[in-house]
Protein backbone atom coordinates (compact mmCIF):
# COMPACT_ATOMS: atom_id res chain seq x y z
CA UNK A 1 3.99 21.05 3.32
CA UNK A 2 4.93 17.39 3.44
CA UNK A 3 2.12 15.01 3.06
CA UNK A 4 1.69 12.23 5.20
CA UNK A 5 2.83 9.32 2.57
CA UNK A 6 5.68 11.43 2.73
CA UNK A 7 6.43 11.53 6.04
CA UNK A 8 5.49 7.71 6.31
CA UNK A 9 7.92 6.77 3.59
CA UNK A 10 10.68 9.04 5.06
CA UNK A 11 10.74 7.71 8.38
CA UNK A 12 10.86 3.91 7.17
CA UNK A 13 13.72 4.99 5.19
CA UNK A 14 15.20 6.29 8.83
CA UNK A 15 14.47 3.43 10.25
CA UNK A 16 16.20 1.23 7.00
CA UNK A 17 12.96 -0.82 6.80
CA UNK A 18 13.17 -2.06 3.48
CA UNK A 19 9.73 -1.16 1.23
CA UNK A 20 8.17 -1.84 -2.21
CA UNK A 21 5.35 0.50 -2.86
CA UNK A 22 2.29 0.16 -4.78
CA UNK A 23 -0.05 2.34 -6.58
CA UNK A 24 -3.63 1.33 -7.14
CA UNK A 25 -7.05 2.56 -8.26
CA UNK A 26 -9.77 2.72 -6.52
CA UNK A 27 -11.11 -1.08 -5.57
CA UNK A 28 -14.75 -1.86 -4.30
CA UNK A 29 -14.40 -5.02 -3.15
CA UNK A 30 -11.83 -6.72 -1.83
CA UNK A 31 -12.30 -9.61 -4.81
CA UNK A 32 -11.26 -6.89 -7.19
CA UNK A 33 -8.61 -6.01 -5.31
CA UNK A 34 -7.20 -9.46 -5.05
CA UNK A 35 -7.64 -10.14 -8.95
CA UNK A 36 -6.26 -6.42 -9.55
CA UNK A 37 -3.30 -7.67 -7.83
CA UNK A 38 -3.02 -11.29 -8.44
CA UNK A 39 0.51 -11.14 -10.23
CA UNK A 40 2.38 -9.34 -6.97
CA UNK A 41 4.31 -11.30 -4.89
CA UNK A 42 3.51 -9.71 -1.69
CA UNK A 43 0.78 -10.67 1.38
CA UNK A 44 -3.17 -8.94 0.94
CA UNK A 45 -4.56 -7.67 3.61
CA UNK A 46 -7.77 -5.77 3.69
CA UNK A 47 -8.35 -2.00 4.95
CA UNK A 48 -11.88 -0.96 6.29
CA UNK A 49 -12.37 2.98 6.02
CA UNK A 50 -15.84 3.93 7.57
């Protein structure tokens, strides 16, 4: 069965929306996530899963 990154990634392909993707740990905060990913070039926004 196809998971759902999967399916995500497949149908931005569809739609030719261009896409870098990147893998992370696990980050408490979102200060460690900004100093895990200080050296990408890219805009951080933060996710709230309750």
């Amino acid at each position: 069965m196809e998971d759902r990154k999967d399916k995500l990634l497949k149908q931005l392909e569809a739609w030719n929306i261009s896409y870098r993707l990147y893998q992370h740990p696990p980050l408490p905060t979102a200060e460690d996530a900004i100093a895990y990913c200080k050296d990408i070039d890219a805009q951080y926004c933060k996710n709230l899963f309750l």
